[in-house]
Protein backbone atom coordinates (compact mmCIF):
# COMPACT_ATOMS: atom_id res chain seq x y z
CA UNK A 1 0.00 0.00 0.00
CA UNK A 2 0.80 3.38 -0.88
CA UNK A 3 0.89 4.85 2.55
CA UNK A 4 2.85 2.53 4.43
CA UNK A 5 5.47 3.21 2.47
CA UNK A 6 5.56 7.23 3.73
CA UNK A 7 7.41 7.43 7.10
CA UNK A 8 5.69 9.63 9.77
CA UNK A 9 7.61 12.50 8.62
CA UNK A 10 7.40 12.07 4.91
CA UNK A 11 3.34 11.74 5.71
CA UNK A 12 3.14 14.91 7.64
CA UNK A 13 4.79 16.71 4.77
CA UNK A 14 2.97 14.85 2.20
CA UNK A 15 -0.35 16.77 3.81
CA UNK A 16 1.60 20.07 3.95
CA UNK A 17 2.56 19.92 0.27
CA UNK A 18 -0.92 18.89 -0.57
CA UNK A 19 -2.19 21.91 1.10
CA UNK A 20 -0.46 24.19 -1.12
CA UNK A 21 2.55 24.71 1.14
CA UNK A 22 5.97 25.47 -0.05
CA UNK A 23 9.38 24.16 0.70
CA UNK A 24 10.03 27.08 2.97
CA UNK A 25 6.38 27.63 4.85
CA UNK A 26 7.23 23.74 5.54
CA UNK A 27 10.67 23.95 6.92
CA UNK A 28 9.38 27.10 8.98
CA UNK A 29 6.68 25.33 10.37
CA UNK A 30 8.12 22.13 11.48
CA UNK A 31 11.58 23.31 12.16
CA UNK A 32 13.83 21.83 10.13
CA UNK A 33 15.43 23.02 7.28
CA UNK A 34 14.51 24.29 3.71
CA UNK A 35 17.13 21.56 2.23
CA UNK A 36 15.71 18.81 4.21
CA UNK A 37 12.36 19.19 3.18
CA UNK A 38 13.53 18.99 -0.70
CA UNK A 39 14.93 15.91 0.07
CA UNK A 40 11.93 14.53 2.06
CA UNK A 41 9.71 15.78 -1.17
CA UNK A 42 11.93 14.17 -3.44
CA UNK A 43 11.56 10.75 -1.58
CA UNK A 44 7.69 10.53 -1.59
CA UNK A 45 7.83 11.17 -4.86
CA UNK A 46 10.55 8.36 -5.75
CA UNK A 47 8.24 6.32 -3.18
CA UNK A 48 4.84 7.09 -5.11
CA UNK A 49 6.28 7.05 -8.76
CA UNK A 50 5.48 10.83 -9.16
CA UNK A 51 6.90 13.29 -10.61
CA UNK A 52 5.09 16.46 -9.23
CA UNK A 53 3.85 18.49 -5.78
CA UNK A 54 0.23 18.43 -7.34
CA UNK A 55 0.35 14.89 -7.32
CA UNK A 56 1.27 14.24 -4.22
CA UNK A 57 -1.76 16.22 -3.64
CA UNK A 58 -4.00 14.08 -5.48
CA UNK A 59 -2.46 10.58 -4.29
CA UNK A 60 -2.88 12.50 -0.21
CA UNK A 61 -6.61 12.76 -1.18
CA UNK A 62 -7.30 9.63 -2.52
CA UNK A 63 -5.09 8.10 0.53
CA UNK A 64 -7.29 9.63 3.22
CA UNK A 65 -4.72 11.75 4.41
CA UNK A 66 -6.70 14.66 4.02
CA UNK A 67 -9.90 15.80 3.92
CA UNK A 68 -11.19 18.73 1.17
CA UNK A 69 -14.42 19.31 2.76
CA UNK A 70 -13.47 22.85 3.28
CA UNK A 71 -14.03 23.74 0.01
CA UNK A 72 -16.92 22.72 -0.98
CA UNK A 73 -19.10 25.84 -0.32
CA UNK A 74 -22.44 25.07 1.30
């Protein structure tokens, strides 16, 4: 399965990315740096067979990671 093979850390930033967050709101907000989360990006996507942020985005959605609820207007 897709997911288990995301570490915790690689899963946490897999929902940050998918949320539209760069490298550098990422680093800032988990405190580590800019470089590492490049790296960390670059391995999900090795991981997943991707090639790009927006599809980590989609494969975090269809995963269950996260939840797009929010923007579906009512």
């Amino acid at each position: 399965m897709l997911v288990s093979r995301l570490s915790k850390r690689e899963k946490e930033i897999a929902i940050l990315v998918s949320k539209g967050l760069t490298n550098k709101e990422i680093a800032s907000k988990i405190g580590i740096s800019e470089r590492r989360v490049g790296e960390i990006v670059y391995n999900i996507k090795e991981k997943w067979s991707i090639v790009s942020r927006v599809e980590i985005g989609i494969l975090t959605y269809h995963l269950k990671l996260i939840n797009i609820d929010y923007l579906i207007q009512k």
